[in-house]
PDB file of N, CA and C in Angstrom:
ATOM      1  N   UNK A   1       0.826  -1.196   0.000  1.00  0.00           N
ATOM      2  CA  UNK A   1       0.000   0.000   0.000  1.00  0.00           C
ATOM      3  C   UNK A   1       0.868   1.256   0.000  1.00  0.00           C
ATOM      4  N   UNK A   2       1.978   1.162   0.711  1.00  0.00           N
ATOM      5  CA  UNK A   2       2.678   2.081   0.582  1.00  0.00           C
ATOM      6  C   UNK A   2       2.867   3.337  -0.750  1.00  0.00           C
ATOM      7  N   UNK A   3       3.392   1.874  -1.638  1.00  0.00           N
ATOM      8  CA  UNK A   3       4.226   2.068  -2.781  1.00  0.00           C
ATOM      9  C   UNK A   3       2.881   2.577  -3.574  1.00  0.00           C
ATOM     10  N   UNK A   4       1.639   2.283  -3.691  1.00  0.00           N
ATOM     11  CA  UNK A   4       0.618   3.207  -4.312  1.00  0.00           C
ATOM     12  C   UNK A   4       0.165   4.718  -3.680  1.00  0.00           C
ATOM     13  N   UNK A   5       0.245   4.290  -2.235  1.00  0.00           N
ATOM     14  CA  UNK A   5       0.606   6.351  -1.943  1.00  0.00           C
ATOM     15  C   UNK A   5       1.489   6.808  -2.281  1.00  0.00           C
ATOM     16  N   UNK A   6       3.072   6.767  -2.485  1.00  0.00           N
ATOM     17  CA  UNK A   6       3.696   7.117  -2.959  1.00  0.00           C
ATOM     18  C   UNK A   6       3.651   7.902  -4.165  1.00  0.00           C
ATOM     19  N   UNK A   7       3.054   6.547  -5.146  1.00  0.00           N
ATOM     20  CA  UNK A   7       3.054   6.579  -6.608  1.00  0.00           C
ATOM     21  C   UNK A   7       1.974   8.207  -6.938  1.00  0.00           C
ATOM     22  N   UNK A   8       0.610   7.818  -5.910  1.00  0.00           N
ATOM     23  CA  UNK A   8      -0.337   8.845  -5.740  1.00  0.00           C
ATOM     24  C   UNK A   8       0.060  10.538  -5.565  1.00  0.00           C
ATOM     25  N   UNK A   9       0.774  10.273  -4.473  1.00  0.00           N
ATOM     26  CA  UNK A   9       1.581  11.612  -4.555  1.00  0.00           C
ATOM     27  C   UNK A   9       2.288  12.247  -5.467  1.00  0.00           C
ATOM     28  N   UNK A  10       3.485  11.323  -5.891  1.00  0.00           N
ATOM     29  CA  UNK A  10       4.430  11.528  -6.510  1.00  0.00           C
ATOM     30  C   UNK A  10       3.021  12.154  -8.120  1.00  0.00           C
ATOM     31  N   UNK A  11       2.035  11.553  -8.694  1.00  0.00           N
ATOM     32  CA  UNK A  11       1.258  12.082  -9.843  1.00  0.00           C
ATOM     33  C   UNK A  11       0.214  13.020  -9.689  1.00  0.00           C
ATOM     34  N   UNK A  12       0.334  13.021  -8.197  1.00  0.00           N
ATOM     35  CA  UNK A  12      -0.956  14.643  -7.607  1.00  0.00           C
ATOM     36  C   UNK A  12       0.808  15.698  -7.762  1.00  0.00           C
ATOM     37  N   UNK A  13       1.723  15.769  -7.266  1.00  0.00           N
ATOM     38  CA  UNK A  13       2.413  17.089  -7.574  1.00  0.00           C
ATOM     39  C   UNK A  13       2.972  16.953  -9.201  1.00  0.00           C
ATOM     40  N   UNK A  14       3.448  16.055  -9.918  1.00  0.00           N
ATOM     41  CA  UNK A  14       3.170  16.186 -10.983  1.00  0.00           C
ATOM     42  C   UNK A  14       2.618  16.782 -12.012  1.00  0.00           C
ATOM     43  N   UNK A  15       1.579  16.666 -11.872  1.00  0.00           N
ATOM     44  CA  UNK A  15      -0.164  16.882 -12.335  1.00  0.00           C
ATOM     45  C   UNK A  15      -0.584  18.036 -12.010  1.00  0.00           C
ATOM     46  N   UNK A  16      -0.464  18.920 -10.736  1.00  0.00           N
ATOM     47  CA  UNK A  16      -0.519  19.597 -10.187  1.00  0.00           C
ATOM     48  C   UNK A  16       0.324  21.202  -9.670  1.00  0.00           C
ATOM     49  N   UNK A  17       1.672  20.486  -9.912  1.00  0.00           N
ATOM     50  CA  UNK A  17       3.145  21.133  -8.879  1.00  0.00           C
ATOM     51  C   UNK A  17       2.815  21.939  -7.479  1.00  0.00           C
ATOM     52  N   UNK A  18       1.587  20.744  -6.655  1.00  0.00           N
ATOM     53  CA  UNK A  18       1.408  21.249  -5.555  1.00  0.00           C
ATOM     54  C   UNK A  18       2.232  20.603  -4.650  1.00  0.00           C
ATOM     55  N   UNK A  19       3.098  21.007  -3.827  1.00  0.00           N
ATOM     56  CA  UNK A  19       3.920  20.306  -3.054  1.00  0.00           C
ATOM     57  C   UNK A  19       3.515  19.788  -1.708  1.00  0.00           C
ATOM     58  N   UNK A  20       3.029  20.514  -1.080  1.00  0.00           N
ATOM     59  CA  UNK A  20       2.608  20.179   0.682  1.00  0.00           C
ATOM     60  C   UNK A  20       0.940  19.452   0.782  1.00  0.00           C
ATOM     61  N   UNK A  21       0.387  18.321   0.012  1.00  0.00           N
ATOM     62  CA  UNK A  21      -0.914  17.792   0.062  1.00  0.00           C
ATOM     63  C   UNK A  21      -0.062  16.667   1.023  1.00  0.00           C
ATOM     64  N   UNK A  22      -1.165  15.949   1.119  1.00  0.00           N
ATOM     65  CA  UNK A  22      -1.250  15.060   2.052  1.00  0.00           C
ATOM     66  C   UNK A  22      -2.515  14.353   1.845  1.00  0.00           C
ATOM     67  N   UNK A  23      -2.483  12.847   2.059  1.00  0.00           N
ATOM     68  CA  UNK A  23      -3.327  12.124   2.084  1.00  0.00           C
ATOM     69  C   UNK A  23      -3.977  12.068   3.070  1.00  0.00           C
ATOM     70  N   UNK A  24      -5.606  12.094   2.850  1.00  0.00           N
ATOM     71  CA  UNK A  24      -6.335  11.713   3.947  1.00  0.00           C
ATOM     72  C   UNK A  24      -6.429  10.706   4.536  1.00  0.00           C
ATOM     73  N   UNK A  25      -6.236   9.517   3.680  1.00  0.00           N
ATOM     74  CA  UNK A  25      -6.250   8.626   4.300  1.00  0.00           C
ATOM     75  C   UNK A  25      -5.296   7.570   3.277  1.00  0.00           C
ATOM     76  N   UNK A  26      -4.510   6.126   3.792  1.00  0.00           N
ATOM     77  CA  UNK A  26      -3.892   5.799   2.712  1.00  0.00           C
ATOM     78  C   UNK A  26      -4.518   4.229   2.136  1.00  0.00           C
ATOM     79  N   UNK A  27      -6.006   4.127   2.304  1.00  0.00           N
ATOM     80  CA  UNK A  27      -6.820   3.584   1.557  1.00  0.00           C
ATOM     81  C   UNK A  27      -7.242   4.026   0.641  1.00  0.00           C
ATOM     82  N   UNK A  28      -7.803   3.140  -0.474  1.00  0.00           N
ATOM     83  CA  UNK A  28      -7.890   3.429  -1.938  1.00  0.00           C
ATOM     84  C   UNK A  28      -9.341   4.109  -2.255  1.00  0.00           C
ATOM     85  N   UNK A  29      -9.465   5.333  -2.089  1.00  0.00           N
ATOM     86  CA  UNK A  29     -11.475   6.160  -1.739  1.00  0.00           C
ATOM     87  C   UNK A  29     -11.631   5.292  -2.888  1.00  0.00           C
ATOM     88  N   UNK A  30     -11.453   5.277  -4.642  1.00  0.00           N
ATOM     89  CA  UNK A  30     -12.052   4.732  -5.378  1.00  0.00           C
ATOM     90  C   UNK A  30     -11.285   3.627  -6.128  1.00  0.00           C
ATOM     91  N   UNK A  31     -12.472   3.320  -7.098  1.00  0.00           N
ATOM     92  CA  UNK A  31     -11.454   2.031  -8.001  1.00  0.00           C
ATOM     93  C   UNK A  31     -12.319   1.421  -9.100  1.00  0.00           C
ATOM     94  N   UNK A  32     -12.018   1.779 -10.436  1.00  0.00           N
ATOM     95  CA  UNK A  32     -12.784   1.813 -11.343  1.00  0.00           C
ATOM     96  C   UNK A  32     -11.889   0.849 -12.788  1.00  0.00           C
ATOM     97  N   UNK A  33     -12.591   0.329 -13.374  1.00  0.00           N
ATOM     98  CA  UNK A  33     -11.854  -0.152 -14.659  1.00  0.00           C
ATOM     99  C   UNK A  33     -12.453   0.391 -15.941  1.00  0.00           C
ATOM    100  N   UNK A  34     -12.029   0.890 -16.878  1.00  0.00           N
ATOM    101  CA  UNK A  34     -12.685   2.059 -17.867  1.00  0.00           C
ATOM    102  C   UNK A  34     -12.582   1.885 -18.976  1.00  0.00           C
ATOM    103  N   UNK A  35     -13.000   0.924 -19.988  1.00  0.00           N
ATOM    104  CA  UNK A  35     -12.925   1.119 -21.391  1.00  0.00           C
ATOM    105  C   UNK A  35     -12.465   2.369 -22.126  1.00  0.00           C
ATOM    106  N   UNK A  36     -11.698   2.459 -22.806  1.00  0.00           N
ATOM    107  CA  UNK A  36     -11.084   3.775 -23.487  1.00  0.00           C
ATOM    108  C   UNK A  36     -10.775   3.167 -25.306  1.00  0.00           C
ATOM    109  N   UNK A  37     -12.001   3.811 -26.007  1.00  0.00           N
ATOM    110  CA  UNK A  37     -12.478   3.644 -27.447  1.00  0.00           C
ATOM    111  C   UNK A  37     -10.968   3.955 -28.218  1.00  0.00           C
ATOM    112  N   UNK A  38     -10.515   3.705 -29.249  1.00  0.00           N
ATOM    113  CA  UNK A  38      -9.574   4.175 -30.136  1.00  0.00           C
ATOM    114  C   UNK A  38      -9.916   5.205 -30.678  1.00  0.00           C
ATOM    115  N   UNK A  39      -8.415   5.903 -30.587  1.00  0.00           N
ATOM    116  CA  UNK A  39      -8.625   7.429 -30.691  1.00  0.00           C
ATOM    117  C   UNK A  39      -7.154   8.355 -31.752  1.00  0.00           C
ATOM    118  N   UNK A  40      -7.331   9.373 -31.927  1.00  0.00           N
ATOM    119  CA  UNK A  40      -5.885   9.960 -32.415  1.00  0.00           C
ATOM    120  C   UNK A  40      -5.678  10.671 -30.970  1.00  0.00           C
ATOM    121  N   UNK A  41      -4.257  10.726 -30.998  1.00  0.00           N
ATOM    122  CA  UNK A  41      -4.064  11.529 -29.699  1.00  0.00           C
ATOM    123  C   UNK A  41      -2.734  11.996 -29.959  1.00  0.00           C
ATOM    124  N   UNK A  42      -3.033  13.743 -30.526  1.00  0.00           N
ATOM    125  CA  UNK A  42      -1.147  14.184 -30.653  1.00  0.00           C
ATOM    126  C   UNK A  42      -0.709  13.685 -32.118  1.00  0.00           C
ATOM    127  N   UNK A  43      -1.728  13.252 -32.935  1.00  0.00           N
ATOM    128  CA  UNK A  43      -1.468  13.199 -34.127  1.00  0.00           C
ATOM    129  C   UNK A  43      -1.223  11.345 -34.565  1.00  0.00           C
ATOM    130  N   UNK A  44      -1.307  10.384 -33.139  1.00  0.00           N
ATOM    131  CA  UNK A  44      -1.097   9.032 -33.223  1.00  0.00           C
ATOM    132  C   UNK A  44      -1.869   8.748 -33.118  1.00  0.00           C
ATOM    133  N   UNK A  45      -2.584   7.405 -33.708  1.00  0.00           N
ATOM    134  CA  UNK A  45      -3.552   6.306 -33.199  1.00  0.00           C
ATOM    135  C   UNK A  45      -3.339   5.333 -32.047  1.00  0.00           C
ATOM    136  N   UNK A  46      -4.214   5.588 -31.204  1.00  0.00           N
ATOM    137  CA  UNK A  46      -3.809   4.743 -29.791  1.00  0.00           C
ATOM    138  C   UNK A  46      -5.314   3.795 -29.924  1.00  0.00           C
ATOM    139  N   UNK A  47      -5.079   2.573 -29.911  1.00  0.00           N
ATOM    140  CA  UNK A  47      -5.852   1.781 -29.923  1.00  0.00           C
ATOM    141  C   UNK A  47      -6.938   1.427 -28.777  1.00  0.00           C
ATOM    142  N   UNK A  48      -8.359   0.565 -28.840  1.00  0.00           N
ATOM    143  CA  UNK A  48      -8.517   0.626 -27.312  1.00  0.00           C
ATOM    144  C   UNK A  48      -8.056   0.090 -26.227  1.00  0.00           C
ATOM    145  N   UNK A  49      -9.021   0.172 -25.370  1.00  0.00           N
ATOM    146  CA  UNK A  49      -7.963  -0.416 -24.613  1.00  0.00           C
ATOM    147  C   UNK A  49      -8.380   0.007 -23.021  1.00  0.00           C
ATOM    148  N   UNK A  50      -7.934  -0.199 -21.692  1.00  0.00           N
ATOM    149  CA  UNK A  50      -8.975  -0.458 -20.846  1.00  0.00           C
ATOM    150  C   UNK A  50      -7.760   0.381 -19.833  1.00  0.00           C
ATOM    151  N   UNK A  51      -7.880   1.641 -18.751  1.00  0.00           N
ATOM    152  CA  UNK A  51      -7.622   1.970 -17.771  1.00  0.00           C
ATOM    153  C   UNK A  51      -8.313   1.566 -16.574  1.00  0.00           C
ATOM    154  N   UNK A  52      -7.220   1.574 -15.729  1.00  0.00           N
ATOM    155  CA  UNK A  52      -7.126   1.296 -14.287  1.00  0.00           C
ATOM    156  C   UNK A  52      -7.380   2.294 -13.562  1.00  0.00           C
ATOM    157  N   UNK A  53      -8.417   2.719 -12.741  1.00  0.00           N
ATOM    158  CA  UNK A  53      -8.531   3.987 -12.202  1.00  0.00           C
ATOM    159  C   UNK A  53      -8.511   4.076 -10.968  1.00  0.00           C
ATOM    160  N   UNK A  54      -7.520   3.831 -10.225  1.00  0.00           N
ATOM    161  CA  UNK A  54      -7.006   4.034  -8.868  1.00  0.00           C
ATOM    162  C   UNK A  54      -7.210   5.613  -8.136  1.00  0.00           C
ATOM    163  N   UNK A  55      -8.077   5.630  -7.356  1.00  0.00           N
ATOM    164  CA  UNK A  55      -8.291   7.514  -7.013  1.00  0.00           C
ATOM    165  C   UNK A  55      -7.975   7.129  -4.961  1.00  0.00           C
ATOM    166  N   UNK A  56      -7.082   8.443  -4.718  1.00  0.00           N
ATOM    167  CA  UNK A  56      -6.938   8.546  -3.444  1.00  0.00           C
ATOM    168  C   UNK A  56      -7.295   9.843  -3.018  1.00  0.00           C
ATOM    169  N   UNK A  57      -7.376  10.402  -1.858  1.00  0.00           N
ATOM    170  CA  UNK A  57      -8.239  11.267  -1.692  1.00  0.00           C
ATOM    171  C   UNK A  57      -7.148  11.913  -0.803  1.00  0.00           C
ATOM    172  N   UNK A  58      -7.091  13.454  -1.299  1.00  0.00           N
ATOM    173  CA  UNK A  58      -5.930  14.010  -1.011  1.00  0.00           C
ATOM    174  C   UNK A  58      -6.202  15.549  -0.236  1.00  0.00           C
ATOM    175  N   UNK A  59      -5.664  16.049   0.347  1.00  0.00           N
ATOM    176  CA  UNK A  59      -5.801  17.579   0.538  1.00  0.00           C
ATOM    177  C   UNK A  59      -4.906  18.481   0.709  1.00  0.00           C
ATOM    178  N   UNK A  60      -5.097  19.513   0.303  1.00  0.00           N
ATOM    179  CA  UNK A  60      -3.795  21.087  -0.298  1.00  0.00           C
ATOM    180  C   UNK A  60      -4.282  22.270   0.448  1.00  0.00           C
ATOM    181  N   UNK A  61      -3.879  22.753   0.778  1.00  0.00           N
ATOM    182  CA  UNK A  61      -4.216  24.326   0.806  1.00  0.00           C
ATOM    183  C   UNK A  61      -4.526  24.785  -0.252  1.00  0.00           C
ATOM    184  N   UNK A  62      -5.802  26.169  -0.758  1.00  0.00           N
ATOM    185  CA  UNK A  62      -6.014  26.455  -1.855  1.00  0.00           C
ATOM    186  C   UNK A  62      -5.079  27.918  -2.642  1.00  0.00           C
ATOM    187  N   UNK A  63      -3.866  28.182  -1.352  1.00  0.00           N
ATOM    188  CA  UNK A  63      -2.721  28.707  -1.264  1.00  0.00           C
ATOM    189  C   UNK A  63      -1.721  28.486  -2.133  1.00  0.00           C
ATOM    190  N   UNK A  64      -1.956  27.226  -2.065  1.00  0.00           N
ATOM    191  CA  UNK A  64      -0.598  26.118  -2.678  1.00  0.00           C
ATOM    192  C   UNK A  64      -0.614  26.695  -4.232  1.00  0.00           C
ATOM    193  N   UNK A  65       0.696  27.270  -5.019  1.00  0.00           N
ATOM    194  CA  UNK A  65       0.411  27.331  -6.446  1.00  0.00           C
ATOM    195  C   UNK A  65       0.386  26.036  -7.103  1.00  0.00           C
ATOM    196  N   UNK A  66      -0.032  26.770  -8.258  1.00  0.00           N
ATOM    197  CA  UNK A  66      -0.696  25.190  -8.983  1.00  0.00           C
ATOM    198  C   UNK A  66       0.167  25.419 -10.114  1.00  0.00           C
ATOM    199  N   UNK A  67       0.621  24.358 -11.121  1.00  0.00           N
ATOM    200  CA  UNK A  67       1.888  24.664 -12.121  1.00  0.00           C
ATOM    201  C   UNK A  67       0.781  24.170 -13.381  1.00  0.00           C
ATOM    202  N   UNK A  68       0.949  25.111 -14.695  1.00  0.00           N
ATOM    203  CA  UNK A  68       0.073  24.352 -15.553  1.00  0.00           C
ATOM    204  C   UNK A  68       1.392  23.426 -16.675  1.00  0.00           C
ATOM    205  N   UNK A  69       1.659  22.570 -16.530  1.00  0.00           N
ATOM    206  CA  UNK A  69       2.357  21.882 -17.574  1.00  0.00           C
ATOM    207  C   UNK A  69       2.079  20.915 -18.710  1.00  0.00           C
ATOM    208  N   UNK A  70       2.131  21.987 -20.297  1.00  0.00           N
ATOM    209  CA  UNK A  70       1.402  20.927 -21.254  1.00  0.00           C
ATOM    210  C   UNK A  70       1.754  19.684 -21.356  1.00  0.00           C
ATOM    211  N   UNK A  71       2.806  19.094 -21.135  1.00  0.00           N
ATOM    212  CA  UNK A  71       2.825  17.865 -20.904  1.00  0.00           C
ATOM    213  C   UNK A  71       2.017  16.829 -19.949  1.00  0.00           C
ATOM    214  N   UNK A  72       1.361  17.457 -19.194  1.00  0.00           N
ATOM    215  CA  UNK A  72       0.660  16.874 -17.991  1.00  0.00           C
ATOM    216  C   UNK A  72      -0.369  16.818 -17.829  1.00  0.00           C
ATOM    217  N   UNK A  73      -1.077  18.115 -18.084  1.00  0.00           N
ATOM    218  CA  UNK A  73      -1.904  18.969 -17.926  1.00  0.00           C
ATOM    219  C   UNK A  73      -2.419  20.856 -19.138  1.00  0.00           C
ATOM    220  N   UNK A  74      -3.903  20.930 -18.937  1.00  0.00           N
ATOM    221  CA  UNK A  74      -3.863  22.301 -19.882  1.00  0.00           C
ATOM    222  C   UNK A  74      -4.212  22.792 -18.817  1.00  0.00           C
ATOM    223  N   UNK A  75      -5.300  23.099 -18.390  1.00  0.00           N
ATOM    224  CA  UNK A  75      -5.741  24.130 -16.843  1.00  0.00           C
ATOM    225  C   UNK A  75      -6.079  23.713 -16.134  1.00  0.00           C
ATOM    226  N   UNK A  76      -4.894  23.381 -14.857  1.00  0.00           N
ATOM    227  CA  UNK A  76      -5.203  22.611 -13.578  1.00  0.00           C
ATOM    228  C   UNK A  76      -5.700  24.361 -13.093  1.00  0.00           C
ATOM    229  N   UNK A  77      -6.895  23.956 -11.928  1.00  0.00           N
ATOM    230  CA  UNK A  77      -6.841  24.939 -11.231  1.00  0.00           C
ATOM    231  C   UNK A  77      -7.951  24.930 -10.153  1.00  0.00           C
ATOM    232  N   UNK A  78      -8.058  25.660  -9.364  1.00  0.00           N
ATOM    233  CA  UNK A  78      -8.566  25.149  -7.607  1.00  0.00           C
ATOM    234  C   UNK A  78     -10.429  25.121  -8.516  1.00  0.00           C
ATOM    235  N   UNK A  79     -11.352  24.331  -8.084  1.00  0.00           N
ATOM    236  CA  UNK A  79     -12.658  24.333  -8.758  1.00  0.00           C
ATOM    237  C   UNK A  79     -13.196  23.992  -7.329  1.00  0.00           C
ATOM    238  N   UNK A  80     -14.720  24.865  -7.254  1.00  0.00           N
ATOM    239  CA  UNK A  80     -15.400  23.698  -6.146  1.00  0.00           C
ATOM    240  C   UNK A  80     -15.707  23.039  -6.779  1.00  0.00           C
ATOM    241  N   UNK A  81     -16.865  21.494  -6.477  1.00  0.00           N
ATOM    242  CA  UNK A  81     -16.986  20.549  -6.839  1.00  0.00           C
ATOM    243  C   UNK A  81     -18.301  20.456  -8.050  1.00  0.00           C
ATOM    244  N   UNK A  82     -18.869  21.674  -7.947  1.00  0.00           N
ATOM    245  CA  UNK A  82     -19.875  21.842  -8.813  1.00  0.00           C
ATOM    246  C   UNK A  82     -19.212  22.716  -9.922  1.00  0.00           C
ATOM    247  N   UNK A  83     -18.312  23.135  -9.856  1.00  0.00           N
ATOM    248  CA  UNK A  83     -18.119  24.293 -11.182  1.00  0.00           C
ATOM    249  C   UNK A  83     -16.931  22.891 -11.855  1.00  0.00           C
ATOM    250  N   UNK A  84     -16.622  22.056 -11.079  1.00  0.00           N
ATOM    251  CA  UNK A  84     -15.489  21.043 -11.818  1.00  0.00           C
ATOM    252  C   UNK A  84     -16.537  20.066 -12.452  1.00  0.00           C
ATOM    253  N   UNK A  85     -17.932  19.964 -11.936  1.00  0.00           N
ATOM    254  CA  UNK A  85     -18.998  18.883 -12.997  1.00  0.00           C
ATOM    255  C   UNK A  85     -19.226  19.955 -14.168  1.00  0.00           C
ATOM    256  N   UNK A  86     -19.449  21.309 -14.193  1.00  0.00           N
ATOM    257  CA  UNK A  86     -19.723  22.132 -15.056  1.00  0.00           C
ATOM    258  C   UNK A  86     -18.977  22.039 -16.784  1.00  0.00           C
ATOM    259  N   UNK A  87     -17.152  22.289 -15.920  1.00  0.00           N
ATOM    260  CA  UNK A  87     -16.457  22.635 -16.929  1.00  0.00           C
ATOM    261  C   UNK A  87     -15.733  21.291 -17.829  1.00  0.00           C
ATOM    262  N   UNK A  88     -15.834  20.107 -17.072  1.00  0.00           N
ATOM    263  CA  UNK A  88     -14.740  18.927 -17.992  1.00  0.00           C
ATOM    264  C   UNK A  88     -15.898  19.103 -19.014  1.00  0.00           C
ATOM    265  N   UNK A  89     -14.995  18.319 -20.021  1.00  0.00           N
ATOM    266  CA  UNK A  89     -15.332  18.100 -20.943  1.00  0.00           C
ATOM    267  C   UNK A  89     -15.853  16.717 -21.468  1.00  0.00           C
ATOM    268  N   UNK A  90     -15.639  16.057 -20.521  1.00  0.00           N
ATOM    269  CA  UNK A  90     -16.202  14.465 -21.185  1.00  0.00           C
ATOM    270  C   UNK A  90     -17.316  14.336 -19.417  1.00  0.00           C
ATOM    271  N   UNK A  91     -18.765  14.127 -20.464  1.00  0.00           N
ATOM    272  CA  UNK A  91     -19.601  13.995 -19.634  1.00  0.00           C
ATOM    273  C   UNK A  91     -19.721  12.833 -18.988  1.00  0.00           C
ATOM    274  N   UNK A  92     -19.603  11.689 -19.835  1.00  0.00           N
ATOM    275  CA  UNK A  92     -19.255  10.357 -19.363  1.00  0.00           C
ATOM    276  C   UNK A  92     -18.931  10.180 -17.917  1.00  0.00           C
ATOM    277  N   UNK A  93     -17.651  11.049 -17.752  1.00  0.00           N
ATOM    278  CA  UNK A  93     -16.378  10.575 -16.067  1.00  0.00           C
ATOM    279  C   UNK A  93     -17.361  11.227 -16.013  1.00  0.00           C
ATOM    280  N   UNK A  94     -18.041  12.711 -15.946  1.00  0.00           N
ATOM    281  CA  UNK A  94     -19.004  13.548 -14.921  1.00  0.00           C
ATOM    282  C   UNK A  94     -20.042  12.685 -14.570  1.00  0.00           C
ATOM    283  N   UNK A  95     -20.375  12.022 -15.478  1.00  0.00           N
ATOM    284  CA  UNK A  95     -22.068  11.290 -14.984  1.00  0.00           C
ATOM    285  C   UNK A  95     -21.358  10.105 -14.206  1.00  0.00           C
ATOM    286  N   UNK A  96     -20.501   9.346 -14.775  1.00  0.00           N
ATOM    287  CA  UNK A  96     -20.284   8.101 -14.208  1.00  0.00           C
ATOM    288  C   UNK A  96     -19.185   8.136 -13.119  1.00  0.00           C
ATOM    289  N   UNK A  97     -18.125   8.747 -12.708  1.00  0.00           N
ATOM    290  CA  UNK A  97     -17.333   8.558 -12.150  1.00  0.00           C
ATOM    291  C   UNK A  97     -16.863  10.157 -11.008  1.00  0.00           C
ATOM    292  N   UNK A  98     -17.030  11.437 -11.564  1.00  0.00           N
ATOM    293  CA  UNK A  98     -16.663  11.986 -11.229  1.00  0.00           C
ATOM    294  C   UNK A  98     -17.941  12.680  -9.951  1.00  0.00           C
ATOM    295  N   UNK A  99     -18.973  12.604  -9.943  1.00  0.00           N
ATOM    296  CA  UNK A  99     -20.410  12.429  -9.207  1.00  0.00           C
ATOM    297  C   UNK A  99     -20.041  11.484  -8.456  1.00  0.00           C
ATOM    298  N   UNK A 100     -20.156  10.550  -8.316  1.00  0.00           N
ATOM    299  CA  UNK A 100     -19.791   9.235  -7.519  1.00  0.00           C
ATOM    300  C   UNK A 100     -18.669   9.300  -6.422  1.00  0.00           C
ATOM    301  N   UNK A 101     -17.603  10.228  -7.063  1.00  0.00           N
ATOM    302  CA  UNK A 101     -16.540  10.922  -6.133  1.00  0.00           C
ATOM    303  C   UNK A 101     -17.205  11.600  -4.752  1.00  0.00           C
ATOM    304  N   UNK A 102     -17.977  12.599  -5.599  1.00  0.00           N
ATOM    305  CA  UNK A 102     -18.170  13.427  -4.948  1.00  0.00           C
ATOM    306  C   UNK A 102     -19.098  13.177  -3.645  1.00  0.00           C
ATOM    307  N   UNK A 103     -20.128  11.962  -4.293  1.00  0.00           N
ATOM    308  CA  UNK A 103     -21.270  12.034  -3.425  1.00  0.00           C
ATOM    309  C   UNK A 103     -20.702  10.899  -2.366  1.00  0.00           C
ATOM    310  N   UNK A 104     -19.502   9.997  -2.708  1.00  0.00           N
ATOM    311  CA  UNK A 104     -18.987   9.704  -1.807  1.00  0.00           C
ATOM    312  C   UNK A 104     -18.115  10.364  -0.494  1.00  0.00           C
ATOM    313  N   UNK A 105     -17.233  11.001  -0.754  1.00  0.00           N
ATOM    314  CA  UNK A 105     -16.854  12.220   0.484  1.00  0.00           C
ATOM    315  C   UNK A 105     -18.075  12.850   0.759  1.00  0.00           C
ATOM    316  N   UNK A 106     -19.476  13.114   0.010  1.00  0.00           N
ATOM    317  CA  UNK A 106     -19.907  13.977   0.960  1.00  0.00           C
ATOM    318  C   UNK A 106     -20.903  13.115   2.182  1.00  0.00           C
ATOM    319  N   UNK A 107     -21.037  11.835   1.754  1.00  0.00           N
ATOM    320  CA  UNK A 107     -21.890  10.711   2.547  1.00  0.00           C
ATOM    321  C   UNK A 107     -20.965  10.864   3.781  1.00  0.00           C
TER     322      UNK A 107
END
């Protein structure tokens, strides 16, 4: 378990370049397996093919700067939880996965 908080961290500042989060807890809040259709991506064909969706549940100060890096990321940036169902762009995670987040921390 360790070595997946780790990993967790180590791709929340990544993802992020927030340095001082911390896990709430170092059980796994979610865990999903996700069909992902064939697609171009960056000018390549990536075939389908199935993600692993490991989610841990983390917390930052809303202090903390946030780094936007195109390699990583286009606009990370602090959202409450209703303006972050608003703005993604794939309704899918919003209906199916990213709701489910939510209404779990708030149970």
């Amino acid at each position: 378990m360790e070595d997946l908080c780790a990993v967790a961290m180590k791709e929340l500042q990544e993802e992020t370049g927030v340095n001082h989060a911390r896990l709430v807890s170092e059980e796994v809040f979610s865990l999903e397996t996700l069909t992902v259709d064939g697609h171009v991506k960056r000018g390549v064909w990536v075939p389908s093919h199935l993600h692993f969706n490991l989610t841990y549940l983390a917390e930052a100060e809303e202090e903390e700067n946030l780094v936007v890096r195109e390699d990583e990321n286009s606009a990370v940036q602090w959202w409450t939880f209703e303006e972050a169902l608003k703005v993604s762009t794939e309704p899918w995670m919003v209906e199916h996965i990213y709701k489910k987040l939510i209404e779990k921390l708030e149970s």
